[in-house]
N, C-alpha and C. Protein backbone atom coordinates (compact mmCIF):
# COMPACT_ATOMS: atom_id res chain seq x y z
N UNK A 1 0.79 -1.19 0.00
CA UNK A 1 0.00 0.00 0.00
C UNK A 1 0.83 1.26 0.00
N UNK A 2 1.91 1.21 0.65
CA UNK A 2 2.75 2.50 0.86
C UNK A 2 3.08 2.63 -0.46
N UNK A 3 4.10 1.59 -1.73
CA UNK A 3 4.95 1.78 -2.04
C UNK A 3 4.00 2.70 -3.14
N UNK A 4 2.63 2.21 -3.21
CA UNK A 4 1.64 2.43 -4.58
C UNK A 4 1.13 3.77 -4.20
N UNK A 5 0.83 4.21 -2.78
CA UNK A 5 0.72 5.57 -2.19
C UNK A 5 1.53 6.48 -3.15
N UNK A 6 2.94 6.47 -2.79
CA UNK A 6 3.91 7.15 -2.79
C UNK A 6 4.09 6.92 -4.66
N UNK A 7 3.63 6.15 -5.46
CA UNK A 7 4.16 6.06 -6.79
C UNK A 7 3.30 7.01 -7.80
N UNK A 8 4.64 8.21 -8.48
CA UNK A 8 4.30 8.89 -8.48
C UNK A 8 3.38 9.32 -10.33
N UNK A 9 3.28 8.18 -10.81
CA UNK A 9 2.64 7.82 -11.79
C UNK A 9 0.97 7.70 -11.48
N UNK A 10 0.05 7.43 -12.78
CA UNK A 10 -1.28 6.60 -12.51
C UNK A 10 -1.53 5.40 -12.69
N UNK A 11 -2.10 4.81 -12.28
CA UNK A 11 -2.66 3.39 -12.34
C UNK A 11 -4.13 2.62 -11.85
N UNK A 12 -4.34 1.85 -12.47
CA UNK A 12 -5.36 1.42 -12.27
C UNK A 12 -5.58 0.33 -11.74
N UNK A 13 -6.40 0.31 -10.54
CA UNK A 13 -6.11 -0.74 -9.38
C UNK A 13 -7.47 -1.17 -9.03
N UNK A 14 -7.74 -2.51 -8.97
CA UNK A 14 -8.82 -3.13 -8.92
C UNK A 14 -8.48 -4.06 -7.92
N UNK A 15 -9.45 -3.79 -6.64
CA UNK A 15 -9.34 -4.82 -5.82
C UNK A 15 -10.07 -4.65 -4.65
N UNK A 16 -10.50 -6.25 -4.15
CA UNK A 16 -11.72 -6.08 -3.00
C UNK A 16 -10.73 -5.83 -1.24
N UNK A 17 -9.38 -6.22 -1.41
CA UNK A 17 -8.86 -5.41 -0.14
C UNK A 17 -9.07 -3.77 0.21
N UNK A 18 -10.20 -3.76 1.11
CA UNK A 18 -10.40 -2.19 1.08
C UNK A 18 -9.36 -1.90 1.91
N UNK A 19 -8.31 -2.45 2.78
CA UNK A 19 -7.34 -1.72 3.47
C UNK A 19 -6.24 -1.01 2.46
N UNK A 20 -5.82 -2.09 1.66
CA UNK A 20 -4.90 -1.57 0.49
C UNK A 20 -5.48 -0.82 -0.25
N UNK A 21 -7.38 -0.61 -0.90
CA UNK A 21 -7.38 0.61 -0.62
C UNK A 21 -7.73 2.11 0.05
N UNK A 22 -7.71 1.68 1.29
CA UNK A 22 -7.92 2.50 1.53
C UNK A 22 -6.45 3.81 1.99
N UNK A 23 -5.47 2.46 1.92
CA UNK A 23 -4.10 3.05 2.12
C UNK A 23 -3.46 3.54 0.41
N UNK A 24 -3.96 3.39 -0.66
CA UNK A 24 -3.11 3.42 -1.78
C UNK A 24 -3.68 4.27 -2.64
N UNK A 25 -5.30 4.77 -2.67
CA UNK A 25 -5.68 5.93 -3.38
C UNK A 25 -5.81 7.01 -2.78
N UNK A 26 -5.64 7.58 -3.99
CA UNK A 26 -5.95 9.19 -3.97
C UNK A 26 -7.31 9.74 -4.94
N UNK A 27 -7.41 9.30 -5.97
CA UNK A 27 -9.01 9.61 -6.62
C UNK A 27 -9.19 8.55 -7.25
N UNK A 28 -10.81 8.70 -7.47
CA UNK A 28 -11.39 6.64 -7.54
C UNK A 28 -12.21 7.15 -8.50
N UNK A 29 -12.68 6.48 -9.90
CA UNK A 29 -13.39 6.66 -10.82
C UNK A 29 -14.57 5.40 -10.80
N UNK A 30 -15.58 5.38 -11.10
CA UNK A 30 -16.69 4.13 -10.86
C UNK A 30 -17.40 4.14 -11.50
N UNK A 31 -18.01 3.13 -12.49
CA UNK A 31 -18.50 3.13 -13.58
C UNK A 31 -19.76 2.86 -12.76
N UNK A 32 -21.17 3.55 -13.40
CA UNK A 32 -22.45 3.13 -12.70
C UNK A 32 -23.30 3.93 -13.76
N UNK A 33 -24.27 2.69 -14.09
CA UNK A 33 -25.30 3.25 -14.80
C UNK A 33 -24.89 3.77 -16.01
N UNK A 34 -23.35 2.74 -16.49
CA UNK A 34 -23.11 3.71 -17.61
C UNK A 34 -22.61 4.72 -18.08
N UNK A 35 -22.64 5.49 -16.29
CA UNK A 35 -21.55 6.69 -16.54
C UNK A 35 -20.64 6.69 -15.58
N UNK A 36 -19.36 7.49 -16.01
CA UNK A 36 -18.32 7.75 -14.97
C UNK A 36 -18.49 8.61 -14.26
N UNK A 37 -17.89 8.25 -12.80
CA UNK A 37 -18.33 9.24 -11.94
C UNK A 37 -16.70 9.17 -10.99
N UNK A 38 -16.35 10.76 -11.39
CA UNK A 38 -14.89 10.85 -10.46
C UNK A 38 -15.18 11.44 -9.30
N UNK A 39 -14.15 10.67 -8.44
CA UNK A 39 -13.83 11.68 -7.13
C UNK A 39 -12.48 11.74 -7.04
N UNK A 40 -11.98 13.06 -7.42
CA UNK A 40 -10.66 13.80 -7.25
C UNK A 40 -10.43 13.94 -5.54
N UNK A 41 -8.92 13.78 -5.81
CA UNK A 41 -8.22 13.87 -4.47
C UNK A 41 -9.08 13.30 -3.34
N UNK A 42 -9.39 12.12 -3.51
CA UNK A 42 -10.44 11.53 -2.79
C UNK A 42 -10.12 10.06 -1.66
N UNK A 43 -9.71 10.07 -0.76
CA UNK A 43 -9.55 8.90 -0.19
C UNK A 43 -10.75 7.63 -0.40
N UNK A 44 -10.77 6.20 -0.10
CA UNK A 44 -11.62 5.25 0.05
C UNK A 44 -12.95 5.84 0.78
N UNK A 45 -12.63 5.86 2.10
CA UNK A 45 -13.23 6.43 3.00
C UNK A 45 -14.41 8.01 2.71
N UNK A 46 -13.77 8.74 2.00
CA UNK A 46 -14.08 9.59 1.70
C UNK A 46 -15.01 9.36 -0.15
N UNK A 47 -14.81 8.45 -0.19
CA UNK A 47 -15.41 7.78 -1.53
C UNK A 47 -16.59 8.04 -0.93
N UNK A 48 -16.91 6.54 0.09
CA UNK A 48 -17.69 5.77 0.52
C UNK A 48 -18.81 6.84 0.97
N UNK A 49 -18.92 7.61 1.88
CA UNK A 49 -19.27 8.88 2.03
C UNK A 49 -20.01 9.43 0.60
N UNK A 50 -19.24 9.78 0.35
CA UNK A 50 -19.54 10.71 -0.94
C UNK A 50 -20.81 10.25 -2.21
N UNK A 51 -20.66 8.42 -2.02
CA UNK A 51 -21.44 7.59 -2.79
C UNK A 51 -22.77 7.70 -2.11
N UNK A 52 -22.52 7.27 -0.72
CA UNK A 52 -23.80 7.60 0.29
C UNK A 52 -24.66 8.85 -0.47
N UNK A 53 -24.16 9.64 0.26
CA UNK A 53 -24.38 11.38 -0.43
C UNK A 53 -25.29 11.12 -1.55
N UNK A 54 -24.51 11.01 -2.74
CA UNK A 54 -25.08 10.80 -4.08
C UNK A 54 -26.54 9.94 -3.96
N UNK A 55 -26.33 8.75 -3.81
CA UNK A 55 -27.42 7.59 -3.78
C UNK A 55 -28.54 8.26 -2.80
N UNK A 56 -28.28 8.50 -1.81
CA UNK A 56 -29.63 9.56 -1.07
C UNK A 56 -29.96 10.76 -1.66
N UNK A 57 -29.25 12.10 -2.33
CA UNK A 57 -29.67 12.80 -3.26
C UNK A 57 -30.41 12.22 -4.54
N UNK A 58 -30.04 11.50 -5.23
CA UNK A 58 -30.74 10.45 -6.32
C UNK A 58 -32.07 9.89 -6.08
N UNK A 59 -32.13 9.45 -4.80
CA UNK A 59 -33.26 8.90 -4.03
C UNK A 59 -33.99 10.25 -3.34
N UNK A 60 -33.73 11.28 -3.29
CA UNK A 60 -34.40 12.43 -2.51
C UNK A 60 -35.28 12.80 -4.27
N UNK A 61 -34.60 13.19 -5.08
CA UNK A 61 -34.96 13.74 -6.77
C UNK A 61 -35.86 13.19 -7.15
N UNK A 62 -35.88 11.25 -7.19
CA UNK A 62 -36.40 10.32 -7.81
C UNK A 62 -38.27 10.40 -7.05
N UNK A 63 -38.12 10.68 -5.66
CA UNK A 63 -39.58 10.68 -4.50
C UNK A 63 -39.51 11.92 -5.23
N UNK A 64 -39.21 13.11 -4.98
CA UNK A 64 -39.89 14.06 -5.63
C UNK A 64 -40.58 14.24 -6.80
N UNK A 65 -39.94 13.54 -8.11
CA UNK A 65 -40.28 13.28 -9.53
C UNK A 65 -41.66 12.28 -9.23
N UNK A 66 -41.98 11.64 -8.22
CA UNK A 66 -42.74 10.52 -7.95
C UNK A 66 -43.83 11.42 -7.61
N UNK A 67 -43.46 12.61 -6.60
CA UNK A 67 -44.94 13.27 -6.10
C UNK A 67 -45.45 13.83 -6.97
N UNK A 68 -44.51 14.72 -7.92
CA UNK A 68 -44.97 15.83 -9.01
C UNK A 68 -45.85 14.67 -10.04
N UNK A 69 -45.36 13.43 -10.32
CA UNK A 69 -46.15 12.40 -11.57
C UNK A 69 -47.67 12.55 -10.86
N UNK A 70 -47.69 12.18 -9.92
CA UNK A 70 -48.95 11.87 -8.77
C UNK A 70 -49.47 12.83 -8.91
N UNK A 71 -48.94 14.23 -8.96
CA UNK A 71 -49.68 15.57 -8.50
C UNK A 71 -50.50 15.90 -10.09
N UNK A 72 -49.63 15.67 -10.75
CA UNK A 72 -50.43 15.94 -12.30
C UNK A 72 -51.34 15.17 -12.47
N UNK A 73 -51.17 13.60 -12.25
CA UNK A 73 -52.05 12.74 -12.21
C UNK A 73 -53.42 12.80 -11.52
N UNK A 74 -53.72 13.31 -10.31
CA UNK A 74 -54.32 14.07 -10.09
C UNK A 74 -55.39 14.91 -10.55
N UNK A 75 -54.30 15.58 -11.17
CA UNK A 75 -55.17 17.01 -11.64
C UNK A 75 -55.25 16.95 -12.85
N UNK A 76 -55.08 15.55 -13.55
CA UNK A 76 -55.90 15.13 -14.90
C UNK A 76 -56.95 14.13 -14.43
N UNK A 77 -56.68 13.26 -13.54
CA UNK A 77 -58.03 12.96 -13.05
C UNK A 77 -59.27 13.65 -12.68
N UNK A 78 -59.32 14.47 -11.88
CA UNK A 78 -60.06 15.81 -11.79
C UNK A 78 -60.87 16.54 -13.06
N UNK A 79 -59.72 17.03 -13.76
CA UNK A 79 -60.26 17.85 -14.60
C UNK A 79 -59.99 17.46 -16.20
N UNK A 80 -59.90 15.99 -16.52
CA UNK A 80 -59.36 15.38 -17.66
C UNK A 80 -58.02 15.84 -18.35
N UNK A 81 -58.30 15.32 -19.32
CA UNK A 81 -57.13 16.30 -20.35
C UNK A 81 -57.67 16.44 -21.64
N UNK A 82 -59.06 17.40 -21.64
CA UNK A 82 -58.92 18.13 -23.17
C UNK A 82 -58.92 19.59 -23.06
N UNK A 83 -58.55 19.73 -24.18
CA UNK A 83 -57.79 21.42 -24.37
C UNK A 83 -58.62 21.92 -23.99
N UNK A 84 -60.20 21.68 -24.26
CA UNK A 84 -61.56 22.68 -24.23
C UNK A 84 -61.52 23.01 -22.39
N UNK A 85 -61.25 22.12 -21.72
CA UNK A 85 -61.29 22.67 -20.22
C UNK A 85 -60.35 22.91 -19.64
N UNK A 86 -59.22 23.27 -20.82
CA UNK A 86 -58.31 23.89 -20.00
C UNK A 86 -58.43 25.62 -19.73
């Protein structure tokens, strides 16, 4: 872990020892959903965190997008949907 810390090149390191990494990076790239998602100057630890973060913001957006569907839904139930009563 030290020697890969300290090496002053990039590389790409794949592996389920989270001690090695949590001792050997510095920014972690993660493929999800298709897209890349960086975290610069970023420890393991500070990943892990950060993913949290994301996945509960994602999940805060996604319930909201859920109420607003509902809320229109709603208010085409109510009052249909033709142009004449709008």
């Amino acid at each position: 872990g030290k020697y890969l810390a300290s090496f002053p090149g990039s590389l790409v390191l794949v592996s389920h020892d989270l001690s090695l990494l949590a001792t050997s990076v510095n920014n972690i790239a993660e493929i999800s959903s298709g897209a890349l998602l960086t975290y610069v100057s970023c420890d393991y630890d500070h990943y892990l965190s950060e993913k949290e973060f994301r996945a509960k913001a994602a999940q805060a957006e996604y319930d909201r997008n859920v109420a607003e569907a509902e809320r229109l839904q709603a208010y085409i139930d109510k009052w249909g949907a033709s142009a004449t009563k709008a």
